[in-house]
Protein backbone atom coordinates (compact mmCIF):
# COMPACT_ATOMS: atom_id res chain seq x y z
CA UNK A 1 96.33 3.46 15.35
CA UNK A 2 97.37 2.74 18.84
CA UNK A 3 98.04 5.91 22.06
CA UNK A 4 99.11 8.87 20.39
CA UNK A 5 98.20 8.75 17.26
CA UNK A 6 96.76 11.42 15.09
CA UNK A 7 93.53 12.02 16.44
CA UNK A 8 93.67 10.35 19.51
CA UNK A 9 92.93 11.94 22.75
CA UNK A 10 95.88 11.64 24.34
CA UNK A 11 97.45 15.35 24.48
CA UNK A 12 94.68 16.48 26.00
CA UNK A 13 94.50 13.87 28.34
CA UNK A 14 98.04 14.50 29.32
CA UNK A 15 97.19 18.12 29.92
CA UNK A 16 94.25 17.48 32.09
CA UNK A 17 96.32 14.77 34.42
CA UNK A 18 99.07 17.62 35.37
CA UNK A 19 96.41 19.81 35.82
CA UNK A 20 94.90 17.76 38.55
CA UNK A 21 98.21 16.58 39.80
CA UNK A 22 99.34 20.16 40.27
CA UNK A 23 96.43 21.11 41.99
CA UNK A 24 96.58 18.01 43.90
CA UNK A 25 100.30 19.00 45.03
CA UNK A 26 99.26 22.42 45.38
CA UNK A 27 96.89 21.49 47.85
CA UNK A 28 97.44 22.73 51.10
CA UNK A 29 100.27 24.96 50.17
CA UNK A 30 99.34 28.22 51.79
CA UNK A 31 101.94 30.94 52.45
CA UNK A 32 103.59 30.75 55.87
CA UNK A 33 104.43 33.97 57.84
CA UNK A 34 107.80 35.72 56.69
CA UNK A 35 109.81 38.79 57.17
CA UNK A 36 110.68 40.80 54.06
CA UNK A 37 113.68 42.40 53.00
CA UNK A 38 113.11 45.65 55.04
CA UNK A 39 112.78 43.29 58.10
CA UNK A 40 108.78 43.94 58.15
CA UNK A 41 106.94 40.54 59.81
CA UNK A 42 104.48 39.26 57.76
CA UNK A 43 101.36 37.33 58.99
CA UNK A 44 101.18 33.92 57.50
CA UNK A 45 97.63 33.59 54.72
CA UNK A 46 95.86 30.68 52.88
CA UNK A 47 95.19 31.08 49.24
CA UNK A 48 92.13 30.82 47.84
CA UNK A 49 90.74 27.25 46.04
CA UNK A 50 92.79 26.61 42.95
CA UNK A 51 95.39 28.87 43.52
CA UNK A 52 98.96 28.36 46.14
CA UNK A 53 101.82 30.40 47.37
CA UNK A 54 104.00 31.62 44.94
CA UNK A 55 106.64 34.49 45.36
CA UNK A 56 109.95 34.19 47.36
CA UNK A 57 111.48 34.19 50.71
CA UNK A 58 111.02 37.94 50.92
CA UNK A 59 107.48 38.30 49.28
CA UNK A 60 104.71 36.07 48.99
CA UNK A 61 101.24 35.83 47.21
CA UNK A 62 98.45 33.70 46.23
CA UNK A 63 98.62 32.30 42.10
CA UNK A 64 98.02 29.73 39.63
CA UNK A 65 101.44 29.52 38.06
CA UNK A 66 102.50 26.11 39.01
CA UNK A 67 106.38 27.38 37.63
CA UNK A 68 105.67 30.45 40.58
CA UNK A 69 104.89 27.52 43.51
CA UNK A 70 106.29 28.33 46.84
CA UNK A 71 105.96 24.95 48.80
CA UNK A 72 105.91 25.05 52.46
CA UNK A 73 109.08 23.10 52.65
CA UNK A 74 110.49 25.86 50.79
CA UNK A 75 109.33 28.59 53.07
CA UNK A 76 110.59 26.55 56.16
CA UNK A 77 113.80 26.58 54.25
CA UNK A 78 113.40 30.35 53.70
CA UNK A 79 113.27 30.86 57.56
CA UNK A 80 116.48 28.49 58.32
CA UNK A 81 118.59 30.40 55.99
């Protein structure tokens, strides 16, 4: 049987390559500074191997959710708006 057939090793191959391509895009995407929604300024943090900012524009935290990312373009965005 050719790719994908029963028995093949192709799902879990699949799985592993957006593993590493999430961690890959996740790299480097620490949480910026921000101010919450009772106007407190928070002091900008890296996360921790692995792991990225996740959270919203009012509070932020290191995770592994990829669905939970927080990229720094979004951030910036956070602090235009």
């Amino acid at each position: 049987m050719g790719p994908g057939g029963p028995g093949s090793g192709w799902p879990l191959a699949g799985t592993l390559l957006v593993a590493v391509a999430t961690s890959m895009v996740a790299r480097g995407e620490d949480c910026l500074w921000y101010v919450d929604r009772n106007g407190s300024w928070h002091p900008g943090f890296d996360c921790e191997f692995f792991t990225f900012c996740c959270g919203t524009c009012h509070q932020r935290y290191c995770c592994r959710d990829p669905l939970r990312l927080l990229t720094e373009r979004q951030q910036r965005h956070c602090l235009a708006f």
